[in-house]
C-alpha atoms as a PDB file:
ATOM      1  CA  UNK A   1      88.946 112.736  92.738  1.00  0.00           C
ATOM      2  CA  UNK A   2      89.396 116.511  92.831  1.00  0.00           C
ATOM      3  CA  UNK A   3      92.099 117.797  90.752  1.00  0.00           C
ATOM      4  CA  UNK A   4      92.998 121.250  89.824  1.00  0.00           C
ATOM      5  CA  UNK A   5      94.654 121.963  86.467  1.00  0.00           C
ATOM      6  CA  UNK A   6      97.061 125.438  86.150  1.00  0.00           C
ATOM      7  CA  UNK A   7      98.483 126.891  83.075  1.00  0.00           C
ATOM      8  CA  UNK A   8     101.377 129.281  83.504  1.00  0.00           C
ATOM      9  CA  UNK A   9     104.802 130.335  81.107  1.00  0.00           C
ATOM     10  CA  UNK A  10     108.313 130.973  81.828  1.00  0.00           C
ATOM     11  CA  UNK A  11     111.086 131.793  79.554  1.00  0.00           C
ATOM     12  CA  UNK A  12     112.218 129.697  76.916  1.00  0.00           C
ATOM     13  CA  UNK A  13     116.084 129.338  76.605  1.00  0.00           C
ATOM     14  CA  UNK A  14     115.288 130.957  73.489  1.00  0.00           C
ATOM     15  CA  UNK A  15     115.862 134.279  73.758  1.00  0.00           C
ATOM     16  CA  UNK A  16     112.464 136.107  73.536  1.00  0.00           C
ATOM     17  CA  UNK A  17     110.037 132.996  73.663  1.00  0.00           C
ATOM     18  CA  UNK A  18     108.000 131.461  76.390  1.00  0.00           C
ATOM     19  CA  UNK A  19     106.754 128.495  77.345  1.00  0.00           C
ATOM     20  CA  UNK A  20     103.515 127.369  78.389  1.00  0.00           C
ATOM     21  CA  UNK A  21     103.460 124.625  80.731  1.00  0.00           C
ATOM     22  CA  UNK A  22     100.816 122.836  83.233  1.00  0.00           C
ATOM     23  CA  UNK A  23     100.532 121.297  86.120  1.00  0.00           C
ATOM     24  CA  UNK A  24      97.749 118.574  87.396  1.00  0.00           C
ATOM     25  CA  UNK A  25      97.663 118.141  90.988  1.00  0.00           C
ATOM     26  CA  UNK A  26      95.309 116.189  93.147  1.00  0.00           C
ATOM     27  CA  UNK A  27      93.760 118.260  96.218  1.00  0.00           C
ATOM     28  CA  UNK A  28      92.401 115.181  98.803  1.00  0.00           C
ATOM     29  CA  UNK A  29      95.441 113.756  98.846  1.00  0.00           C
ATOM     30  CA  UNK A  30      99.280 114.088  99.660  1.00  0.00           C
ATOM     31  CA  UNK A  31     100.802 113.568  96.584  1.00  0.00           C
ATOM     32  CA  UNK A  32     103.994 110.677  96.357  1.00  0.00           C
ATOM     33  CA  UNK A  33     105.397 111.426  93.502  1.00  0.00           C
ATOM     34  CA  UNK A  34     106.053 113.731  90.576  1.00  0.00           C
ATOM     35  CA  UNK A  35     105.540 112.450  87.034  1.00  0.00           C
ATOM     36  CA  UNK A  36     107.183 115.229  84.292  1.00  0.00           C
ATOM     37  CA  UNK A  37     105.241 114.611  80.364  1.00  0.00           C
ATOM     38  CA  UNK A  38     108.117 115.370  77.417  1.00  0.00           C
ATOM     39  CA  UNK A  39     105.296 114.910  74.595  1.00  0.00           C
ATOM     40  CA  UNK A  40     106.317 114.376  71.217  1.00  0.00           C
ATOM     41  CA  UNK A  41     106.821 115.663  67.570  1.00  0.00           C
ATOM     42  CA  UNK A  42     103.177 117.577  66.399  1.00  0.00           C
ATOM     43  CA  UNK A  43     101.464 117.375  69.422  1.00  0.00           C
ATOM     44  CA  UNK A  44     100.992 119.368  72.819  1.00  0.00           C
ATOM     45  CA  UNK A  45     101.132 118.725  76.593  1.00  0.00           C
ATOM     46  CA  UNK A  46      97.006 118.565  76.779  1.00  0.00           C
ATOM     47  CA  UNK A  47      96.934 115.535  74.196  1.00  0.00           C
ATOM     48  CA  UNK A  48      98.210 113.955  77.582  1.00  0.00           C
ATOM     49  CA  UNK A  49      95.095 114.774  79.995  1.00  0.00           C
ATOM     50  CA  UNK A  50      93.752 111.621  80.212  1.00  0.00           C
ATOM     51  CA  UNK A  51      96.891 109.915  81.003  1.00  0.00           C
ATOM     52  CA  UNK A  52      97.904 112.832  83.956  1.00  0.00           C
ATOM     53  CA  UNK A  53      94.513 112.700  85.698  1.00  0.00           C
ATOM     54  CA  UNK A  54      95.098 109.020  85.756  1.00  0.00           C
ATOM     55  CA  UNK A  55      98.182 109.596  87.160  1.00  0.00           C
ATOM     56  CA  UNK A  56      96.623 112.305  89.784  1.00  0.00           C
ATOM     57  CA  UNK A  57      94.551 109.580  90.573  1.00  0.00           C
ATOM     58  CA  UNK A  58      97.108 107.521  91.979  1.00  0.00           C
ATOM     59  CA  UNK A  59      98.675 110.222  93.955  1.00  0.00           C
ATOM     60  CA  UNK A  60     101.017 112.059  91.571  1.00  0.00           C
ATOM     61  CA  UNK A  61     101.219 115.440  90.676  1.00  0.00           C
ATOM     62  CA  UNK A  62     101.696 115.831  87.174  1.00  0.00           C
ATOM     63  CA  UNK A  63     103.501 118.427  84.914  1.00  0.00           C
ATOM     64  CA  UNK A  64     104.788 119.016  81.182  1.00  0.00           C
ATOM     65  CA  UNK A  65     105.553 121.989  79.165  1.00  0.00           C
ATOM     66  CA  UNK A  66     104.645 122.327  75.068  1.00  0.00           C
ATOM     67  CA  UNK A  67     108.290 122.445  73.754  1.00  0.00           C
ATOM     68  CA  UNK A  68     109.228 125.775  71.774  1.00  0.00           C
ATOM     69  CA  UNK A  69     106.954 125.660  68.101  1.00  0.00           C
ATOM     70  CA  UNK A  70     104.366 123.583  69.539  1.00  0.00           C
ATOM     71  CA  UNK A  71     101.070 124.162  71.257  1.00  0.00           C
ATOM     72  CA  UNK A  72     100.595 127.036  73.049  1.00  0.00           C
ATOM     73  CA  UNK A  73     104.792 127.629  72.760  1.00  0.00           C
ATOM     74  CA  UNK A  74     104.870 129.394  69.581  1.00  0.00           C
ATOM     75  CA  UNK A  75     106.066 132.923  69.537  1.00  0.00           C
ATOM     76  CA  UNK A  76     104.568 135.835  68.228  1.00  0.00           C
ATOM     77  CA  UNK A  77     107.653 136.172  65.360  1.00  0.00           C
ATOM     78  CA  UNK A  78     107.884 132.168  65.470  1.00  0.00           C
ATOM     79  CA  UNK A  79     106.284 129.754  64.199  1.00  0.00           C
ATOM     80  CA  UNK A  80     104.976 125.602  64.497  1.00  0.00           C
ATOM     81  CA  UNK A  81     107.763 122.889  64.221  1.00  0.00           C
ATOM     82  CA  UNK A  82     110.523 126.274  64.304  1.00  0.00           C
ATOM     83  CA  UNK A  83     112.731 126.409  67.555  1.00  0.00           C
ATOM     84  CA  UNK A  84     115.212 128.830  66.407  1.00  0.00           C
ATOM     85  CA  UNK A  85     117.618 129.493  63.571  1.00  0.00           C
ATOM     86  CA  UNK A  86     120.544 127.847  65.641  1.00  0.00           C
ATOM     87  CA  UNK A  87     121.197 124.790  68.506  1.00  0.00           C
ATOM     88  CA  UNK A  88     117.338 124.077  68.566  1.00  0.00           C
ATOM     89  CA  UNK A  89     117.715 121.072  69.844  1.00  0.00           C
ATOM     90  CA  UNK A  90     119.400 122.765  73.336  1.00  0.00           C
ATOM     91  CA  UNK A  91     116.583 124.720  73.511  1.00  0.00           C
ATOM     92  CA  UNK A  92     114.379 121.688  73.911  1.00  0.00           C
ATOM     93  CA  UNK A  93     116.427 120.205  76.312  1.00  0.00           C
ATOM     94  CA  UNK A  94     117.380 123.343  78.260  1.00  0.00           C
ATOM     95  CA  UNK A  95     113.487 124.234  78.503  1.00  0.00           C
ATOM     96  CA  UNK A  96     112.300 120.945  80.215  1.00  0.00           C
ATOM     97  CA  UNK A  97     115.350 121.362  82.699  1.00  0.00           C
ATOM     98  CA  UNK A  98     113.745 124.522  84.042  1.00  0.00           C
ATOM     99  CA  UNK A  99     110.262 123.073  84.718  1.00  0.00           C
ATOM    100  CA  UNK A 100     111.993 120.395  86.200  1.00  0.00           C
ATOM    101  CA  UNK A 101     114.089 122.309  88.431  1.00  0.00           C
ATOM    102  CA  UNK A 102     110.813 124.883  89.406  1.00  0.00           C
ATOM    103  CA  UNK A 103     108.822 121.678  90.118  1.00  0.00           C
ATOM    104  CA  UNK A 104     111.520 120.370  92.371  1.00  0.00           C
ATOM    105  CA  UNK A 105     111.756 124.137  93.814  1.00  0.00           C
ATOM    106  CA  UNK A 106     107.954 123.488  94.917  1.00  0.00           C
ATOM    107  CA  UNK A 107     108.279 120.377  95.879  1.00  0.00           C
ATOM    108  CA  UNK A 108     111.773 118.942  96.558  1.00  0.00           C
ATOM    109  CA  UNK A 109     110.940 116.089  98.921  1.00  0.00           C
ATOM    110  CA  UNK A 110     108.645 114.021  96.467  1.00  0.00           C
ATOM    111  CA  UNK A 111     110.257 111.400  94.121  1.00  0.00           C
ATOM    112  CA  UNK A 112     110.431 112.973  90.693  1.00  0.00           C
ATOM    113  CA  UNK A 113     109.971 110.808  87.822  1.00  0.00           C
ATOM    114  CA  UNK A 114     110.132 111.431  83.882  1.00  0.00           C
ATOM    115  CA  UNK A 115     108.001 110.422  80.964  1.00  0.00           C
ATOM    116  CA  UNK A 116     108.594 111.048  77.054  1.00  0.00           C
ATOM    117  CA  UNK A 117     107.337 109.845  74.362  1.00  0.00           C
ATOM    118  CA  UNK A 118     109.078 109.447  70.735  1.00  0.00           C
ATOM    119  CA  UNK A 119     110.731 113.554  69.900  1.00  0.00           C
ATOM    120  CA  UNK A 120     110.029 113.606  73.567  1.00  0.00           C
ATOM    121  CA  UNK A 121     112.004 110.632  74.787  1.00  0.00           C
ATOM    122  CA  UNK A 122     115.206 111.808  72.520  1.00  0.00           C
ATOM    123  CA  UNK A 123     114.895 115.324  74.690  1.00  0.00           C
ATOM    124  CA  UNK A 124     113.989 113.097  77.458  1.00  0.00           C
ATOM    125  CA  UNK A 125     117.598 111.401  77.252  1.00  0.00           C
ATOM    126  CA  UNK A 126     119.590 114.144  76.535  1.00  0.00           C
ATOM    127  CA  UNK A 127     118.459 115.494  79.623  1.00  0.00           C
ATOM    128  CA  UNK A 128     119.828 112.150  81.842  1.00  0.00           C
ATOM    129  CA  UNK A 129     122.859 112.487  80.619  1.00  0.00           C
ATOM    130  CA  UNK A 130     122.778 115.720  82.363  1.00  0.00           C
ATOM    131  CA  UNK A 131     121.831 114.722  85.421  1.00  0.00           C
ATOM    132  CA  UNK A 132     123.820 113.167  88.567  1.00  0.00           C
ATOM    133  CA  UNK A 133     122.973 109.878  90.551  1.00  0.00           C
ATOM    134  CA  UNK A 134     119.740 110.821  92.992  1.00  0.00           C
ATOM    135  CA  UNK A 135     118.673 113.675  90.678  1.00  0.00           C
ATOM    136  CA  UNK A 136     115.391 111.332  89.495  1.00  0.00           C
ATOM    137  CA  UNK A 137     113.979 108.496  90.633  1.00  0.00           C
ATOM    138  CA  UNK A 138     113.157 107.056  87.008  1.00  0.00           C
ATOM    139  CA  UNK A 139     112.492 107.578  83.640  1.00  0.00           C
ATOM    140  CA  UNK A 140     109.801 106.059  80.920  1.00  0.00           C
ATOM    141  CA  UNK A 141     110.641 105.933  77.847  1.00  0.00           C
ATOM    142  CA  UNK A 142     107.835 105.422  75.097  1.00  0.00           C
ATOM    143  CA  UNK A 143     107.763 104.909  70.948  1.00  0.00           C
ATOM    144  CA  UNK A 144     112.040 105.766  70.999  1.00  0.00           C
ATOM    145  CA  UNK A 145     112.645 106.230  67.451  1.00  0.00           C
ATOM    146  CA  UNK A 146     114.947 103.685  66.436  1.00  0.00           C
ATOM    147  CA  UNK A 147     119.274 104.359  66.292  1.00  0.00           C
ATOM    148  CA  UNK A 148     119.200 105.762  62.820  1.00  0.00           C
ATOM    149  CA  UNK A 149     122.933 106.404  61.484  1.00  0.00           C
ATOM    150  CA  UNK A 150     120.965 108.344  58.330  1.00  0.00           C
ATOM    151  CA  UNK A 151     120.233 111.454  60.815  1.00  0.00           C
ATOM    152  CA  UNK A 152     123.498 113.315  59.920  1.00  0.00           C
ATOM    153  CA  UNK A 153     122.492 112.271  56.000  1.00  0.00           C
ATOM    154  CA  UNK A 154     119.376 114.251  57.241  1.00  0.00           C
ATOM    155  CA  UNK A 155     120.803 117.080  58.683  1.00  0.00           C
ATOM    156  CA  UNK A 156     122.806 117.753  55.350  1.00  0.00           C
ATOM    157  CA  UNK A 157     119.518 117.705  53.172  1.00  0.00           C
ATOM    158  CA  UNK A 158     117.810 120.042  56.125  1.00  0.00           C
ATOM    159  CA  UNK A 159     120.893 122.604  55.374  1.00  0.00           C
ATOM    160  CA  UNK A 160     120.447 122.217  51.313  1.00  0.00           C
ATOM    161  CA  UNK A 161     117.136 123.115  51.575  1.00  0.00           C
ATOM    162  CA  UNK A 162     117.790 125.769  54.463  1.00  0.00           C
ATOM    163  CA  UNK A 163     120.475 127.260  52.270  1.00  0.00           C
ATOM    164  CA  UNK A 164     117.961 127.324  49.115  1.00  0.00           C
ATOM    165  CA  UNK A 165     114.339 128.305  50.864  1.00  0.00           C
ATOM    166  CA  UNK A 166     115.448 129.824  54.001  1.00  0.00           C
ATOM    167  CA  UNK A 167     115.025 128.071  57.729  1.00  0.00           C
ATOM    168  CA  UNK A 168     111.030 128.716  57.833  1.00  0.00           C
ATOM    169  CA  UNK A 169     110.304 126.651  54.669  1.00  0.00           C
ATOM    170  CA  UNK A 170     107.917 123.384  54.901  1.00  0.00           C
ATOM    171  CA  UNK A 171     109.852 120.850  52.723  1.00  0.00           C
ATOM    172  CA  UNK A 172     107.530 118.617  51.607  1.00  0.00           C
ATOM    173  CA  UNK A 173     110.747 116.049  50.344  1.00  0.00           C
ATOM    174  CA  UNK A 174     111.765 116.663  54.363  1.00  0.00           C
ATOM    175  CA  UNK A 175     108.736 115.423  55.407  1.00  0.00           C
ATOM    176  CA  UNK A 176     108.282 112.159  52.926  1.00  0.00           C
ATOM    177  CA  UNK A 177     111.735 111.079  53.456  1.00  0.00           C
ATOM    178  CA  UNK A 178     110.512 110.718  57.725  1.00  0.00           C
ATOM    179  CA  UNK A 179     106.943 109.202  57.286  1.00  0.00           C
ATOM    180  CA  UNK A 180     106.514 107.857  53.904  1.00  0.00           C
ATOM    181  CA  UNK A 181     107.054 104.246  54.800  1.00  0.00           C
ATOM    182  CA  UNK A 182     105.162 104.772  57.865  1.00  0.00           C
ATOM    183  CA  UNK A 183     101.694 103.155  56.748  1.00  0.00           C
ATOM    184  CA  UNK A 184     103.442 100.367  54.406  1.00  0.00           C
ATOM    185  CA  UNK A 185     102.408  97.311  57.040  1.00  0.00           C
ATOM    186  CA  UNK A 186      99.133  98.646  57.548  1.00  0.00           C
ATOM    187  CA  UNK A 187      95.977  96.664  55.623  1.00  0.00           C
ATOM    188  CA  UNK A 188      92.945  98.753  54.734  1.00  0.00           C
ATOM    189  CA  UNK A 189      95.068 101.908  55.809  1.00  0.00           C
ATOM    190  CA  UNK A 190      92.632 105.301  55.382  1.00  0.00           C
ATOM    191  CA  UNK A 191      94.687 108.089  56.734  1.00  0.00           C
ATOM    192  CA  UNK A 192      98.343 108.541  56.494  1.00  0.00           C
ATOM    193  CA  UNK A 193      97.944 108.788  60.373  1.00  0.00           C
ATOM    194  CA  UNK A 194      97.093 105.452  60.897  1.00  0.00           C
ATOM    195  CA  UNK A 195     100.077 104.308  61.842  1.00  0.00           C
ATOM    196  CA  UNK A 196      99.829 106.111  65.269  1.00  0.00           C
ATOM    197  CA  UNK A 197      97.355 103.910  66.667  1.00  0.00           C
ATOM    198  CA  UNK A 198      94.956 101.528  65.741  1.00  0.00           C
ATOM    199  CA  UNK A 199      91.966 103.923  67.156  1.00  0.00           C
ATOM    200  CA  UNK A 200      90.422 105.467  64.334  1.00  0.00           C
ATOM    201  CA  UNK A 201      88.560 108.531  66.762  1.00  0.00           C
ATOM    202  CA  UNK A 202      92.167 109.124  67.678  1.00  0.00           C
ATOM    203  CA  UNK A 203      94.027 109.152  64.341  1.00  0.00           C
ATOM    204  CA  UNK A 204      90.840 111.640  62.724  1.00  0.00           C
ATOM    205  CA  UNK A 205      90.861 114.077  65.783  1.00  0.00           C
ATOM    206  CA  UNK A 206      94.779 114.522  65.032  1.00  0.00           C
ATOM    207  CA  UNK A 207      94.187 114.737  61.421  1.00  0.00           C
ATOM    208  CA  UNK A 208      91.859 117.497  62.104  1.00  0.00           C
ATOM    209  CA  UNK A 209      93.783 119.354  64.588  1.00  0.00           C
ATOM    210  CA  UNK A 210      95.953 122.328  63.104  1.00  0.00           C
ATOM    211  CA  UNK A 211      98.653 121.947  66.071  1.00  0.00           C
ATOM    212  CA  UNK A 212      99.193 118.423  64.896  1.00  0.00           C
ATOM    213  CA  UNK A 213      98.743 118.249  61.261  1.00  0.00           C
ATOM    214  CA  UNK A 214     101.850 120.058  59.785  1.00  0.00           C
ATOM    215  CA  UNK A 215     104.667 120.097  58.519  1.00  0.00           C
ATOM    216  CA  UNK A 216     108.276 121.150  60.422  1.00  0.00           C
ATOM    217  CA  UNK A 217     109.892 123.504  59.037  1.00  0.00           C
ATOM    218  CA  UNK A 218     113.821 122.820  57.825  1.00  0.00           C
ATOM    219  CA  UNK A 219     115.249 124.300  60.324  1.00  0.00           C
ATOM    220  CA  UNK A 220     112.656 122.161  62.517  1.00  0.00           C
ATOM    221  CA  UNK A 221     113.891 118.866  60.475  1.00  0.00           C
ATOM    222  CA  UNK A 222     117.431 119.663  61.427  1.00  0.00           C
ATOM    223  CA  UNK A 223     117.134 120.160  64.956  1.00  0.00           C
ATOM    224  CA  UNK A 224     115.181 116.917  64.877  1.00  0.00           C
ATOM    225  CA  UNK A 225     117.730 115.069  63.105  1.00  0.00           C
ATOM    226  CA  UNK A 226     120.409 116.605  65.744  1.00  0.00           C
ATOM    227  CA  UNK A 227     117.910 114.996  68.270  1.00  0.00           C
ATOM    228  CA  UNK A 228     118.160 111.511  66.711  1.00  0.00           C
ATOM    229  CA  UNK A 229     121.852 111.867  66.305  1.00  0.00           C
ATOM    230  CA  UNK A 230     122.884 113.216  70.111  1.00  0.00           C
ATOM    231  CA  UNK A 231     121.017 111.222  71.295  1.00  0.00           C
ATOM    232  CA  UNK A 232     121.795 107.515  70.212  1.00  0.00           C
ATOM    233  CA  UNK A 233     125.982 108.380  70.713  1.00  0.00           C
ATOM    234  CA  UNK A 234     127.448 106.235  73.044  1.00  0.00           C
ATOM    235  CA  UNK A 235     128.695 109.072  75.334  1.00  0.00           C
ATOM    236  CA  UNK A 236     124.818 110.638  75.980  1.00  0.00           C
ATOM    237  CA  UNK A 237     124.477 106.643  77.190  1.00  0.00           C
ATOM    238  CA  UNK A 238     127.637 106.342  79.529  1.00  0.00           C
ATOM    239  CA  UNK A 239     127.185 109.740  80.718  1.00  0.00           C
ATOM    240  CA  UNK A 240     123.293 108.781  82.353  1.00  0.00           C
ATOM    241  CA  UNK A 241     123.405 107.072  85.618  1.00  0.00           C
ATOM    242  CA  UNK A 242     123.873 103.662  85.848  1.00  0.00           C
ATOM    243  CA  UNK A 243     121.855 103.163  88.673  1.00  0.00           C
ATOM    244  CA  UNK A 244     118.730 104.997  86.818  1.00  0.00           C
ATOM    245  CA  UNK A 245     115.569 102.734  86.628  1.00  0.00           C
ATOM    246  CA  UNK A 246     114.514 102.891  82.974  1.00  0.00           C
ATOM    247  CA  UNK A 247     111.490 101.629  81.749  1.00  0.00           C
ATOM    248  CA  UNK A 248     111.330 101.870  77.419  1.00  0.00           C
ATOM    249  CA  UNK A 249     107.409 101.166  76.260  1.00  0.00           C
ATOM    250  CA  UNK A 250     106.761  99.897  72.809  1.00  0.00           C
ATOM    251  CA  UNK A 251     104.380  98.487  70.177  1.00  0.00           C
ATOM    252  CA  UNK A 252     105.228  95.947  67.779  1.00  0.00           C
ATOM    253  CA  UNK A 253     103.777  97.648  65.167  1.00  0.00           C
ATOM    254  CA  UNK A 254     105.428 100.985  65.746  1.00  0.00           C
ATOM    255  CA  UNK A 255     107.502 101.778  62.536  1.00  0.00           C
ATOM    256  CA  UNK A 256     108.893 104.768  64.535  1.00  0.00           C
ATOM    257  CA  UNK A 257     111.086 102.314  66.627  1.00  0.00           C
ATOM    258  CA  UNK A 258     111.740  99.752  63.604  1.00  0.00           C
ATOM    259  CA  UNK A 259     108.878  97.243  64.863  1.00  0.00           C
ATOM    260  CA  UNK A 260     110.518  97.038  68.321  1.00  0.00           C
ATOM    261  CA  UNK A 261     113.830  95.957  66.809  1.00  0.00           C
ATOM    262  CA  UNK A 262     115.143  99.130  67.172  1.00  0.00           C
ATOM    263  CA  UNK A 263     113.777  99.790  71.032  1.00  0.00           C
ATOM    264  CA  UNK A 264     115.121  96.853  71.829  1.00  0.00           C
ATOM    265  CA  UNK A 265     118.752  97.977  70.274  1.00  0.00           C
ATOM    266  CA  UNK A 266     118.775 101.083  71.860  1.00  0.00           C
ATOM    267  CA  UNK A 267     117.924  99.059  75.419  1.00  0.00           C
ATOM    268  CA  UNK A 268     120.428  97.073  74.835  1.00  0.00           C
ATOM    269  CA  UNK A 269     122.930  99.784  73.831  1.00  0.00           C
ATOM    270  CA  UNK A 270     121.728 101.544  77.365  1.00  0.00           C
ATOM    271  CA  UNK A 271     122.538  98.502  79.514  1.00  0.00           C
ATOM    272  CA  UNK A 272     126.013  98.010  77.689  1.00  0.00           C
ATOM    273  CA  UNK A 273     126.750 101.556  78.420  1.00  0.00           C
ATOM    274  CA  UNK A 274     126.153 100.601  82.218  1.00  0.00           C
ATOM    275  CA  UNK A 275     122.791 101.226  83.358  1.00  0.00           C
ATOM    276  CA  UNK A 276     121.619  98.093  85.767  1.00  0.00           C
ATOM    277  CA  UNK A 277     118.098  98.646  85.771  1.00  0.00           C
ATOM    278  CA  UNK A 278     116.300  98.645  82.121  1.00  0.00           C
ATOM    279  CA  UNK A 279     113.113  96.651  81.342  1.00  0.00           C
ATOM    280  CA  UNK A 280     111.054  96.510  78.473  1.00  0.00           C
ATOM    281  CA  UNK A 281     107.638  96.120  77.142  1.00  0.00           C
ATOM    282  CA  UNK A 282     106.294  95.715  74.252  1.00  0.00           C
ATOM    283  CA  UNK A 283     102.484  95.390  73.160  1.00  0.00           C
ATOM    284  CA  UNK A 284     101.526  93.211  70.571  1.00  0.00           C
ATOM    285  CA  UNK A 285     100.002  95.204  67.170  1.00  0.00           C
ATOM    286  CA  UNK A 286     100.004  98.112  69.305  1.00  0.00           C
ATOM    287  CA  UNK A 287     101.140 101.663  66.999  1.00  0.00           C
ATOM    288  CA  UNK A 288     103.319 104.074  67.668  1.00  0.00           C
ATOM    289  CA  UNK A 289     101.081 106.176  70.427  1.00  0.00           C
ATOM    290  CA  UNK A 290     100.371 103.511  73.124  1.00  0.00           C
ATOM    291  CA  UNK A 291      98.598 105.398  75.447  1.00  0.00           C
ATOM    292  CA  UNK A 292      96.271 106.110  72.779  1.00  0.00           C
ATOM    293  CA  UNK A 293      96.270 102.384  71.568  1.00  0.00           C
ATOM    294  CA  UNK A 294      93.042 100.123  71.908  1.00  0.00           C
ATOM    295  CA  UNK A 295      94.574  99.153  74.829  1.00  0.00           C
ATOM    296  CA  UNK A 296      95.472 101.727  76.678  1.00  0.00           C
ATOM    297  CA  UNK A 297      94.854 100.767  79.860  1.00  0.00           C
ATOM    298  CA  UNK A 298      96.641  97.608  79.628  1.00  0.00           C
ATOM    299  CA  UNK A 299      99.636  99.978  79.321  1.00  0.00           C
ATOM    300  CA  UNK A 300      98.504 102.474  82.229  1.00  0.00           C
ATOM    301  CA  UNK A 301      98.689  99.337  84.547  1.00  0.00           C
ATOM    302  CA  UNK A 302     101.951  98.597  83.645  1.00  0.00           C
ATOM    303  CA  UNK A 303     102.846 102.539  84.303  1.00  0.00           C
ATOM    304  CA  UNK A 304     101.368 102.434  87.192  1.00  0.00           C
ATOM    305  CA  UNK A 305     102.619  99.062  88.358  1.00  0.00           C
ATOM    306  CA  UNK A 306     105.685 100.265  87.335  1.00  0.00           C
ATOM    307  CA  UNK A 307     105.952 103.465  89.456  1.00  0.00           C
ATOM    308  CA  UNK A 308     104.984 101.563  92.591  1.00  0.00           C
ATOM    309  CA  UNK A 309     107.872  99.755  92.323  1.00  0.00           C
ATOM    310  CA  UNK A 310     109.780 102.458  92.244  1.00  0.00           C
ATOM    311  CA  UNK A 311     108.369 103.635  95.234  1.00  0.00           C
ATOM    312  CA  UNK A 312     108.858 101.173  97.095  1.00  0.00           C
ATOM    313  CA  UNK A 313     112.322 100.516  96.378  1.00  0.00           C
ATOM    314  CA  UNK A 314     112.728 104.319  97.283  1.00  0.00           C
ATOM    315  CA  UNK A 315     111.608 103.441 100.774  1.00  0.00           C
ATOM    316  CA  UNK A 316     113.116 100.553 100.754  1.00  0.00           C
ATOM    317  CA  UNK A 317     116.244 102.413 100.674  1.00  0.00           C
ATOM    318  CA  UNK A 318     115.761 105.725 102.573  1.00  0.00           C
ATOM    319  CA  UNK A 319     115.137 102.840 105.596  1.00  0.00           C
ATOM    320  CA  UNK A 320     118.377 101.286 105.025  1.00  0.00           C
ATOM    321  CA  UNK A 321     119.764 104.764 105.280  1.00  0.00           C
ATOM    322  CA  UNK A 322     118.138 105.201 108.774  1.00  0.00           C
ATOM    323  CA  UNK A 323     118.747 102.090 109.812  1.00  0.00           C
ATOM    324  CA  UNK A 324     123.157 102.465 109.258  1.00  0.00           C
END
C-alpha cells in the first residue's frame, strides 16, 4: 500500500513554541476513519510508524503531534521534558485539541478516533472531558498509569526543588522517586529500561536515543504530576461522555499501571462515573509499551478488531437515523 507521510507545525498554546506534527495517509484508498497518536512521556510521534502504517493499511488516516519538550517540539529557548514555567499540563492538552480540530477541518465526515498511551492517555482524558457526545467516535487507552493519590505529594517536592534549582533543573531524586521500582519484578534485568517491554532491540534503541533517554526537568515533573492528579478526579470522569466507547490496553507486567490492578481501578472508576461502553484487555507478561511487546501483533488485531466494531456500530446507527 502507498502511503504518503507529511510533517508540518502549528502553534503551540505556548506562547512562542510550535509543534511538529504528522500525518500518514493512504493514497489507493478512501480512508474510514481517523486514528489521532497522544504518545507518551520520553518519546516522539515517529516511535509510532509502524503502528500508523498498519493502521493506513486498514484504511485510516493517521495523525499525532510531539507534545511541547519532546521530539521535534522543543523550542529554540526551551528545552526536553520543559513545557513552560506555568499550567504545562494545559498546554499539552490544549495542543492536541488543535490538531484534532485541523484534522476534523480536513476531513469532518470521517469517524475520528483517539489513541494514547501512558503521559499520553492522562492528556488523552483530559481532553474527553472536554468534549460533547458525537465529538469522537472512541478512544484507546494504553499503559494508564495507575490512580496515584501521592501525585500532589509529588507536585510539592517538584516546587522544593523548583524553588531551590530553578524550573530547568534535572532532579535526579525526581526521577528515582517515578522509576526506581520499575525493574524490581524483572529476573536477569540488564537495562533500567527493561521494564518497557520484553524486546531487548527495543529497550537498547531507546536507551540509545537522546530524545528518549533523559531526564524531565522539575518543572516537567510537576506538570506531570498535575497530569496524574487531573486526571484520575472524579469530575474529569463524569464530565466525559457516557456514551463514549473506551477501550483501556494493558500488560500484566506493566508496573506503570500497578500490574493491571490499577487499569482495572481506573476502568472501573470510568464506568461508575457513567460511561456504558468500557472493555479491557490485558496481555499476559506483556510490559509497559505493548505495541512494542513480543507480541505486538496480537495487540494490533485486537486494535484493529476493535475499530471495526466501532465502525460498524457507527453505521449501524447513522441507518437508524435514516430510517426514523
Amino acid at each position: 500500500m502507498n502511503i504518503r507521510c507529511t510533517q508540518s507545525t502549528y502553534p503551540s498554546a505556548c506562547s512562542g513554541a510550535t509543534i511538529s506534527y504528522y500525518i500518514l495517509r493512504p493514497v489507493d484508498v478512501e480512508p474510514r476513519g481517523i486514528v489521532q497518536i497522544s504518545h507518551g512521556m520520553c518519546e516522539y510521534f515517529t516511535r509510532y510508524t509502524s503502528f500508523a502504517k498498519y493502521l493506513c493499511s486498514l484504511g485510516f488516516i493517521v495523525c499525532g503531534n510531539d507534545h511541547l519538550g519532546h521530539g521535534s517540539s522543543v523550542p529554540p529557548s526551551g528545552a526536553l521534558g520543559f513545557f513552560g514555567q506555568h499550567n504545562g499540563w494545559r498546554v499539552l492538552v490544549d495542543d492536541i485539541a488543535t490538531l484534532k480540530e485541523k484534522m476534523q477541518n480536513r476531513w469532518p465526515e470521517l469517524p475520528y478516533f483517539l489513541f494514547g498511551h501512558s503521559m499520553g492517555s492522562m492528556i488523552v482524558r483530559l481532553y474527553l472531558a472536554r468534549c460533547t457526545d458525537g465529538d469522537l467516535d472512541g478512544c484507546i487507552l494504553s499503559g494508564c498509569p495507575a490512580p496515584n493519590a501521592a501525585a500532589g505529594i509529588g507536585i510539592h517536592l517538584a516546587n522544593s526543588v523548583i524553588r531551590s534549582h530553578g524550573p530547568m533543573y534535572r532532579s535526579s531524586m525526581l526521577n528515582s522517586l517515578i522509576f526506581k521500582h520499575y525493574t524490581t519484578r524483572i529476573q536477569d534485568c540488564q537495562s533500567p529500561f527493561d521494564w518497557l517491554t520484553r524486546d531487548r532491540a527495543v529497550v537498547s534503541l531507546f536507551q540509545s536515543d537522546a530524545k528518549c533517554n533523559y531526564i524531565f526537568t522539575a518543572s516537567g515533573f510537576r506538570d506531570l504530576c498535575y497530569l496524574m492528579q487531573n486526571s484520575s478526579r472524579l469530575n474529569c470522569m463524569r464530565e466525559t461522555s457516557n456514551s463514549l466507547p473506551l477501550l483501556f490496553l494493558a500488560g500484566d507486567a506493566d508496573p506503570v499501571g500497578s500490574y493491571g490492578t490499577g487499569v482495572k481501578r481506573l476502568a472501573s472508576s470510568y464506568r461508575a462515573a457513567g460511561c456504558r461502553n468500557v472493555d479491557m484487555i490485558f496481555y499476559k507478561d506483556a510490559r509497559h509499551e505493548i505495541l512494542n511487546e513480543l507480541n505486538k501483533e496480537e495487540v494490533y488485531g485486537d486494535i484493529s478488531r476493535w475499530l471495526e466494531a466501532q465502525l460498524a456500530q457507527r453505521a449501524v446507527a447513522a441507518g437508524q437515523m435514516q430510517n426514523s
